[in-house]
Protein backbone atom coordinates (compact mmCIF):
# COMPACT_ATOMS: atom_id res chain seq x y z
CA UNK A 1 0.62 9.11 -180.12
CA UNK A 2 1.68 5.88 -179.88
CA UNK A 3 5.30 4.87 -178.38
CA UNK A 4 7.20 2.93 -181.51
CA UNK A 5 9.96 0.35 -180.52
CA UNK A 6 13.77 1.92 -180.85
CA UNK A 7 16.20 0.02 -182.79
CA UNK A 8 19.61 0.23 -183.26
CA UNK A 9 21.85 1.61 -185.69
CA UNK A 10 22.27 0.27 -189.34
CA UNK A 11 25.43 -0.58 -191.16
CA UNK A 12 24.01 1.54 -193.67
CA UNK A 13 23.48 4.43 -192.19
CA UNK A 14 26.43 4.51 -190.20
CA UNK A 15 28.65 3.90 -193.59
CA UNK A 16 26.66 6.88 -195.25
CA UNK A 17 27.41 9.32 -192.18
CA UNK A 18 31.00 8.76 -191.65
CA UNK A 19 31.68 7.94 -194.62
CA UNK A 20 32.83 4.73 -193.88
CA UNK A 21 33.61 1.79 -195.66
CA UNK A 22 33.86 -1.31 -193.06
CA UNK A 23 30.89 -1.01 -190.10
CA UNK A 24 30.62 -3.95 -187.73
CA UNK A 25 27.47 -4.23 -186.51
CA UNK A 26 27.34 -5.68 -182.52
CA UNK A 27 24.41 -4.02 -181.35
CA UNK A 28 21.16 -6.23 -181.75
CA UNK A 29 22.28 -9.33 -180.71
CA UNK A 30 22.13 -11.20 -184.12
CA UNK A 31 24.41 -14.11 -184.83
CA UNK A 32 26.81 -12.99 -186.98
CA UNK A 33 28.19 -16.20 -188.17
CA UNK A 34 24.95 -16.69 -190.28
CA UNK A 35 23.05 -19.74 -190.81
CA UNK A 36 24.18 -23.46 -191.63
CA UNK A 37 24.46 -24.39 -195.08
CA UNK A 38 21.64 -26.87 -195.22
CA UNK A 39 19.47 -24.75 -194.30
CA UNK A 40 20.18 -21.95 -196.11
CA UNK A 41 20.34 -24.22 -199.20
CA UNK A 42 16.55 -25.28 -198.39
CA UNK A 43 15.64 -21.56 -197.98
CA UNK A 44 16.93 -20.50 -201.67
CA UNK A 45 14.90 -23.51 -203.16
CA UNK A 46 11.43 -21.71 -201.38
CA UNK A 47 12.44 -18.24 -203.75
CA UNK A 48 10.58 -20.01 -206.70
CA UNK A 49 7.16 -20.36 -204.36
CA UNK A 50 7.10 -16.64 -203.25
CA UNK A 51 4.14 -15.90 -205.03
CA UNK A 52 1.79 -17.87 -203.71
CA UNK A 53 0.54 -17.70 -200.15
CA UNK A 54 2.33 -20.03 -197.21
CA UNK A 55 0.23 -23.11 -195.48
CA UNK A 56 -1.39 -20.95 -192.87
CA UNK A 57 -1.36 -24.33 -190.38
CA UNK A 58 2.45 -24.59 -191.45
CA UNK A 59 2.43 -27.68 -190.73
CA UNK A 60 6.15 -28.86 -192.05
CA UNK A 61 7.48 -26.41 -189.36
CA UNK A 62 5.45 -27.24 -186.77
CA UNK A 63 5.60 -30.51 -187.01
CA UNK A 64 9.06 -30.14 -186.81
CA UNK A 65 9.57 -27.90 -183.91
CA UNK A 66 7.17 -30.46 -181.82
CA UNK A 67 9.50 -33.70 -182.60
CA UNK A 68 12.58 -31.76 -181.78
CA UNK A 69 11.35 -30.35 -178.71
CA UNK A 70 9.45 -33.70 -177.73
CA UNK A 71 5.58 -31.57 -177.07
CA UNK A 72 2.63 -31.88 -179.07
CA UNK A 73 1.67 -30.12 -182.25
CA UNK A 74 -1.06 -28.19 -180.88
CA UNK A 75 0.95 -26.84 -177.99
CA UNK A 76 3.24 -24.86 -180.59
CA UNK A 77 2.85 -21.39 -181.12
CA UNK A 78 4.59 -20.26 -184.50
CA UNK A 79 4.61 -15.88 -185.28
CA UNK A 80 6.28 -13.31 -187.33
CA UNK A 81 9.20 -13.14 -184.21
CA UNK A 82 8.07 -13.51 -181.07
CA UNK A 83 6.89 -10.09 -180.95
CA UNK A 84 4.14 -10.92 -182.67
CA UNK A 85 3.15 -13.84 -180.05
CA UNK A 86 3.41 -11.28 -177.33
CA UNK A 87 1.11 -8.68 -178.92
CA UNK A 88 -1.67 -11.24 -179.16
CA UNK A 89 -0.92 -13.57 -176.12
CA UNK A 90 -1.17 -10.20 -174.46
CA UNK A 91 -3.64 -8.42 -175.99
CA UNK A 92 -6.06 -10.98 -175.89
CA UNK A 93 -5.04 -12.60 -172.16
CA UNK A 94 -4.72 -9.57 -170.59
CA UNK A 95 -8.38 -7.82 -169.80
CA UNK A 96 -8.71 -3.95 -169.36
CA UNK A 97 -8.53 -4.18 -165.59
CA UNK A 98 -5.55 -6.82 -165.24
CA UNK A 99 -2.21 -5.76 -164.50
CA UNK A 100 1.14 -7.59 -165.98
CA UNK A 101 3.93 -8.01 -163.63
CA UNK A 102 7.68 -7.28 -166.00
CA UNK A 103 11.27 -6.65 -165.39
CA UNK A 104 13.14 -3.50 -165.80
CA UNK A 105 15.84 -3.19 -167.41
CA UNK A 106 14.71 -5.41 -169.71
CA UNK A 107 13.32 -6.40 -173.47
CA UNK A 108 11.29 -3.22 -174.35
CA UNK A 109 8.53 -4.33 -176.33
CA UNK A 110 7.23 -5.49 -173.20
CA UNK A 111 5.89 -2.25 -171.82
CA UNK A 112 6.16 -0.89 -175.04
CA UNK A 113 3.18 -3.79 -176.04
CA UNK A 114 1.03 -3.16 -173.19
CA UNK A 115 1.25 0.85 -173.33
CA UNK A 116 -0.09 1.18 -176.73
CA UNK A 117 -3.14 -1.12 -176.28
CA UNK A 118 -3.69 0.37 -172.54
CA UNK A 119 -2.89 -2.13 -170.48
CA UNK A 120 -1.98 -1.93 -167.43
CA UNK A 121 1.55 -3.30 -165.65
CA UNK A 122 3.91 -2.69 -162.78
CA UNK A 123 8.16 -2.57 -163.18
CA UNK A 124 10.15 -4.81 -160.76
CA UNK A 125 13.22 -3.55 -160.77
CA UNK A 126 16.49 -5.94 -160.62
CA UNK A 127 18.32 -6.16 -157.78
CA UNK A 128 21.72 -5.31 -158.98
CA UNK A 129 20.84 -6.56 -162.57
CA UNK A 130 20.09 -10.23 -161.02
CA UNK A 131 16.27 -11.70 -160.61
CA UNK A 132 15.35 -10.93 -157.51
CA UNK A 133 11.95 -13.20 -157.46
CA UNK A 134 10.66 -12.41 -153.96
CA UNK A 135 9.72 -8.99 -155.60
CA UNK A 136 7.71 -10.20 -157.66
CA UNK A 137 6.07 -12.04 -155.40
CA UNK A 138 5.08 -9.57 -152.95
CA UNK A 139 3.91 -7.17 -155.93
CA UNK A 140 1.04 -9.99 -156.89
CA UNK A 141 -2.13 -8.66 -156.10
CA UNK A 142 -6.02 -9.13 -156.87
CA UNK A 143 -5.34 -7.43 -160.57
CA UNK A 144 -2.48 -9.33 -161.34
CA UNK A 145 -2.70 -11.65 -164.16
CA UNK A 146 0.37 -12.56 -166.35
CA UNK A 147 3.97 -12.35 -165.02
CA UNK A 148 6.63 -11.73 -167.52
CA UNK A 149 10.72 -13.38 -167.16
CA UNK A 150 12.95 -12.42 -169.82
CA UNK A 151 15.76 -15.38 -169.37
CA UNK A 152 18.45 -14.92 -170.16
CA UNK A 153 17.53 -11.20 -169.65
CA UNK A 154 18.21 -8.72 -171.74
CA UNK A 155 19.91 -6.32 -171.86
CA UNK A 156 22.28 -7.71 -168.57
CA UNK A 157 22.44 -11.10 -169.98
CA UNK A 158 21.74 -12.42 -165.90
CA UNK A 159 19.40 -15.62 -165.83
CA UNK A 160 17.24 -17.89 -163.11
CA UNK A 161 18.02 -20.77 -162.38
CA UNK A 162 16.17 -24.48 -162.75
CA UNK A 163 15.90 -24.56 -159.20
CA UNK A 164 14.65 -20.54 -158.77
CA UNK A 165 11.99 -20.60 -161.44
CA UNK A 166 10.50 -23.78 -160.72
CA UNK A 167 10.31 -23.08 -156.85
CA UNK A 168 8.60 -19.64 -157.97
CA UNK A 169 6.09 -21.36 -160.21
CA UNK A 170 5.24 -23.49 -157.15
CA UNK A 171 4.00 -20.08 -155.54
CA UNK A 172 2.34 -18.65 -157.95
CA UNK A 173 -1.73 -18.68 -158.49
CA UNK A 174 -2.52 -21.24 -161.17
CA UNK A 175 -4.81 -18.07 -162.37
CA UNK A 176 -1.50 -15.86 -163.12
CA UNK A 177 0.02 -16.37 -166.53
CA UNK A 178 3.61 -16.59 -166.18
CA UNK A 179 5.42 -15.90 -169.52
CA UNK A 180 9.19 -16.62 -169.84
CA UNK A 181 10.50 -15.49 -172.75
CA UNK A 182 14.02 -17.43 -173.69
CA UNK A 183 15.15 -15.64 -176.74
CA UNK A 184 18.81 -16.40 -175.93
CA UNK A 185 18.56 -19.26 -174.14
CA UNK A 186 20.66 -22.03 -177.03
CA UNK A 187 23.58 -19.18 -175.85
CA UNK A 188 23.46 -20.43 -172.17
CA UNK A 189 26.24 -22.96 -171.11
CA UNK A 190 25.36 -22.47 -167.64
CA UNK A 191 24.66 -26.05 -166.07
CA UNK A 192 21.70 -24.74 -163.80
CA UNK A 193 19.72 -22.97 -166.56
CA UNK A 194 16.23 -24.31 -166.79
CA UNK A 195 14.60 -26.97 -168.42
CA UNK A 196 11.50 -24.89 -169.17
CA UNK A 197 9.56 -27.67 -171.38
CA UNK A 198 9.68 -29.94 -168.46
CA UNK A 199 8.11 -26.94 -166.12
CA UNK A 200 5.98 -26.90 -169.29
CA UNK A 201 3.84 -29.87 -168.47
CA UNK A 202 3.60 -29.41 -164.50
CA UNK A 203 2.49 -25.87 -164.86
CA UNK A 204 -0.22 -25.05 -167.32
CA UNK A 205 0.07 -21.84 -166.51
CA UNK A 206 3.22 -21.56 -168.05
CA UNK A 207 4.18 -19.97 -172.01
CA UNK A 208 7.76 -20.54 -172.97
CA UNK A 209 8.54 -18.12 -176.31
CA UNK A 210 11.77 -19.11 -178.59
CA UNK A 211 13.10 -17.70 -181.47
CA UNK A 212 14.90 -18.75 -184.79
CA UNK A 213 16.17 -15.06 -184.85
CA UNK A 214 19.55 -15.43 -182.48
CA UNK A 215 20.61 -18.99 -182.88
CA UNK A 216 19.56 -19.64 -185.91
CA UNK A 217 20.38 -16.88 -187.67
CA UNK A 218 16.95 -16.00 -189.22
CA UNK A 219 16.46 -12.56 -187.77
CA UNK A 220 15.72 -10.96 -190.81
CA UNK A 221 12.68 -13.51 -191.62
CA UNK A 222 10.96 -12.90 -188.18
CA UNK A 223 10.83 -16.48 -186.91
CA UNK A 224 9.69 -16.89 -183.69
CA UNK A 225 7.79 -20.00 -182.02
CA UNK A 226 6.93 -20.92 -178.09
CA UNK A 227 5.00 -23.45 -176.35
CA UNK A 228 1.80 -23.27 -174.13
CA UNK A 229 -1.46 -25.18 -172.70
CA UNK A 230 -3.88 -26.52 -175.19
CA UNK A 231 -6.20 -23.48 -174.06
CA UNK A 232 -3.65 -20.35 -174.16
CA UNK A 233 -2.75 -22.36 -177.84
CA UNK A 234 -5.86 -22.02 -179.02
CA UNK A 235 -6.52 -18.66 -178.14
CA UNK A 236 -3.68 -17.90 -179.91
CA UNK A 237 -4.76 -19.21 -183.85
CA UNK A 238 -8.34 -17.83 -182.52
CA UNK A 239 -6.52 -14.21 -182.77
CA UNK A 240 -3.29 -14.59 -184.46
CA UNK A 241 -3.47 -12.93 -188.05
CA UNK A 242 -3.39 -15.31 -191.16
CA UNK A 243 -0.24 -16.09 -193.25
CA UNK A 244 1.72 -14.24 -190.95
CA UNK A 245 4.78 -16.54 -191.44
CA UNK A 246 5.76 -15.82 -194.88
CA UNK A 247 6.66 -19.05 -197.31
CA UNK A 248 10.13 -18.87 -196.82
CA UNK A 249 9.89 -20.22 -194.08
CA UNK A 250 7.05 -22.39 -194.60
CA UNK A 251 8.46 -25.77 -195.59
CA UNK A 252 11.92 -25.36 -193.64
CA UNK A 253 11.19 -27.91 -190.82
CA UNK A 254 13.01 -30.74 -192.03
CA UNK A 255 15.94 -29.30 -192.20
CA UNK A 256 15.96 -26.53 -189.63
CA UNK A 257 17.35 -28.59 -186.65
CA UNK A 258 18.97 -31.04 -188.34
CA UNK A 259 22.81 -29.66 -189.11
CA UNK A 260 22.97 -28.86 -184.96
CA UNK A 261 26.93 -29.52 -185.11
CA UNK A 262 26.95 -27.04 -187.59
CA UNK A 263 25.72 -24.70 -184.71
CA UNK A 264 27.41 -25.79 -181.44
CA UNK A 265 30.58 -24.99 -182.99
CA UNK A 266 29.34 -21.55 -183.66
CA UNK A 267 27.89 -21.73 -179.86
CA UNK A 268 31.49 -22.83 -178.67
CA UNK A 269 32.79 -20.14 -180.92
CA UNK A 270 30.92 -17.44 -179.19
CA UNK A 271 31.67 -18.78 -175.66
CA UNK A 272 35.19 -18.81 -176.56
CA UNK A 273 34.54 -14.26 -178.17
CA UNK A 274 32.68 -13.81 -174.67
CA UNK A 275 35.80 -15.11 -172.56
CA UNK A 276 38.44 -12.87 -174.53
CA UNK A 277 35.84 -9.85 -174.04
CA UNK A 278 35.72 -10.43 -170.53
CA UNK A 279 39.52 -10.73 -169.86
CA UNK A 280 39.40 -7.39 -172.73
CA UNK A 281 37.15 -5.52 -170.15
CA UNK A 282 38.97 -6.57 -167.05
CA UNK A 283 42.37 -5.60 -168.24
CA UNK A 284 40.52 -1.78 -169.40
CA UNK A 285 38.55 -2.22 -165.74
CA UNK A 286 35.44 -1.55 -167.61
CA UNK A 287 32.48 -3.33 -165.26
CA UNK A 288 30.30 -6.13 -167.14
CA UNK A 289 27.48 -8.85 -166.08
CA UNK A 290 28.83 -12.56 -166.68
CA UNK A 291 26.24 -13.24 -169.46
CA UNK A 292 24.47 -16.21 -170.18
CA UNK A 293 23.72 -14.92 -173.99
CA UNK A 294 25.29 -14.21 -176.70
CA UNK A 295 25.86 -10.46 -175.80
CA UNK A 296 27.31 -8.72 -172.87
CA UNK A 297 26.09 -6.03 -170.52
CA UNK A 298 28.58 -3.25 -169.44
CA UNK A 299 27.94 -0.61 -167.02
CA UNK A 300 28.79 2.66 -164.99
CA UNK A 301 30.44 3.72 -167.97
CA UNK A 302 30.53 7.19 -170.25
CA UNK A 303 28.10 5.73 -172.20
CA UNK A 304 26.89 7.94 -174.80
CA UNK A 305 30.82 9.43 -175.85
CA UNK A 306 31.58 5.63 -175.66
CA UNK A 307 28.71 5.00 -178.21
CA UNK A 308 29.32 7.99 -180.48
CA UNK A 309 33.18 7.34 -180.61
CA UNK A 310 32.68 3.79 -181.23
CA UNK A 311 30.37 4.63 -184.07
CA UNK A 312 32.98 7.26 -185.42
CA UNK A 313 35.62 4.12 -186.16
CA UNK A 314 33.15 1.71 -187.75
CA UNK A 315 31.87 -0.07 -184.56
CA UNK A 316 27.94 -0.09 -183.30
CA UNK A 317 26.72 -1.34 -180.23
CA UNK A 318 23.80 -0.61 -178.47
CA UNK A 319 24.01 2.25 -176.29
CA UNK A 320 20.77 1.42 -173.35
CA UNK A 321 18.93 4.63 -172.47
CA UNK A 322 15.91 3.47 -174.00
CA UNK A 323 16.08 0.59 -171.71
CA UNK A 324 16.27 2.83 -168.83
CA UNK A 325 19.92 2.55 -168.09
CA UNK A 326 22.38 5.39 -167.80
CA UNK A 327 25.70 4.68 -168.01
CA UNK A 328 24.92 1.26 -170.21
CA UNK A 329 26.09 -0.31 -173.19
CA UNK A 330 24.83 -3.72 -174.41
CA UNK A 331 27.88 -5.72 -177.08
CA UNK A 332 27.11 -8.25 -178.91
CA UNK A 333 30.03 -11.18 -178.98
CA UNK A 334 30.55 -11.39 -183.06
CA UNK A 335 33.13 -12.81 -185.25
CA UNK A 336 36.72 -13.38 -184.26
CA UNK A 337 38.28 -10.21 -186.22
CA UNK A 338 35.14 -8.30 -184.77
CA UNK A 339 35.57 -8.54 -181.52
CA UNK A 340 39.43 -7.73 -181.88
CA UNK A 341 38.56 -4.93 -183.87
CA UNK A 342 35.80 -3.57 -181.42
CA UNK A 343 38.53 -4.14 -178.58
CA UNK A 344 41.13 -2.33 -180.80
CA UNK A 345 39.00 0.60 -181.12
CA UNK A 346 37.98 0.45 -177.36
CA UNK A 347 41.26 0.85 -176.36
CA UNK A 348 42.44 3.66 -178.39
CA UNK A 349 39.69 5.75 -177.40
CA UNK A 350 40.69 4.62 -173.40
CA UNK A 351 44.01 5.63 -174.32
CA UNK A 352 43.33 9.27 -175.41
């Protein structure tokens, strides 16, 4: 039987089992603050159009997406989240005898992808939850084909740098796919974090995946988009099913980048929760990753009592045994009077 992807908690569920009235929710990395107000404005004007089937060349978003990020139309890839990019970029890249090269711990649909359609791939472990690239590099053989880099990575939240990832693209076979997916990476305030677009036209080997999901706030209308050669593009709409982005979304591009102060203040709010979590953790001596996303990785704790007592007093994170960590929990920085309430909670159950 095929392996299904594990998701966290819901609000609702928790609610209904504790009988709770007040859950936060800081365990899937969404961005609590919701979208801007332009853009959700544009979205409720779409409701009226449901009924009829989107553009399937979407070209309003696309279009969009290509100005902002200065690339061509035909290098954008547009899916139903990025998962959907990565089940046919490697599905239909990756041949029966090929072998993908991922990270672990790190985003589970990855192996969880290749496993059900029986592909092959090897695990390069972290080297205490940092890239260590030189791994990778010696685990390239004959069979290897596509090369996978979650960055930021979750669930540690650790990154590679400009300078890292471009000297490692320098080494690697033009015939190797390598695949960096930055889900979090409008989180990063790091000064060294790449510029993967400008990789993007040195290396045509290169496939960059995004996602209006985090940032954006548009998790629960699967959004995801990426960038790639004119050949792995085309591939992609060869394969990709039809009207997979649905017509909410459709016509947003005009508007979907263009209240950004709206959210760099929510970015410079969420830099601001992750430095009182930090300072929260290192006055309760619990051990974390610096993170360049908008979550944060803790480790060698009592994980599972930590997760079921949280859960107990309203709070969910995401406890990381099906990310093949023990001792793991992954928080998500939320609101203001969230994290002080998730801290609150913390410490009373510390304290007992």
């Amino acid at each position: 039987m095929a392996k299904t992807y594990s998701a966290g908690k819901s609000i609702e569920a928790i609610k209904k089992a504790y009988g709770l009235k007040q859950v936060i929710k800081l365990a899937s990395n969404e961005n609590n603050y919701g979208m801007s107000p332009i853009l959700k404005k544009k979205l409720q004007q779409q409701v009226s159009q449901v009924n009829l089937y989107p553009n399937n060349d979407y070209p309003s978003l696309k279009n969009a997406i290509a100005d902002f990020y200065h690339v061509k139309n035909r290098n954008v890839l547009l899916g139903n989240g990025s998962d959907e990019i990565l089940f046919v970029l490697l599905n239909y890249l990756i041949k029966e005898k090929d072998e993908v090269l991922l990270p672990t711990p790190s985003f589970q649909m990855y192996p969880l992808i290749l496993k059900n359609n029986n592909k092959n791939f090897k695990s390069i472990k972290l080297k205490n939850w940092q890239y260590d690239l030189d791994k990778f590099k010696q685990a390239i053989s004959s069979k290897t084909k596509m090369i996978i880099l979650c960055n930021p990575n979750n669930p540690t939240g650790t990154y590679i740098s400009h300078k890292s990832l471009e000297g490692f693209l320098k080494t690697i076979p033009k015939s190797i796919y390598v695949l960096v997916d930055e889900a979090y990476m409008d989180f990063a305030d790091e000064g060294d974090f790449p510029n993967s677009l400008l990789l993007l036209k040195k290396y045509k080997n290169l496939i960059v995946l995004r996602t209006g999901s985090k940032f954006y706030s548009l998790a629960g209308l699967r959004f995801g988009f990426g960038f790639a050669s004119n050949d792995i593009s085309d591939l992609y709409y060869y394969y990709k099913l039809p009207f997979s982005i649905n017509k909410l979304l459709e016509n947003i591009g005009p508007v979907l980048f263009k209240n950004q102060s709206f959210y760099l203040k929510v970015k410079e709010k969420i830099l601001q929760g992750k430095e009182y979590l930090y300072a929260s953790f290192d006055a309760l001596g619990i051990k974390y990753e610096k993170s360049a996303a908008n979550f944060i990785f803790l480790y060698n704790l009592n994980s599972k009592f930590l997760f079921g007592e949280l859960l107990k007093r309203g709070i969910i994170v995401r406890e990381l045994e099906s990310f093949g960590v023990k001792g793991g929990l992954r928080v998500t920085i939320g609101r203001p009077w969230e994290n002080k309430k998730f801290i609150k909670e913390l410490k009373k159950i510390y304290e007992t």
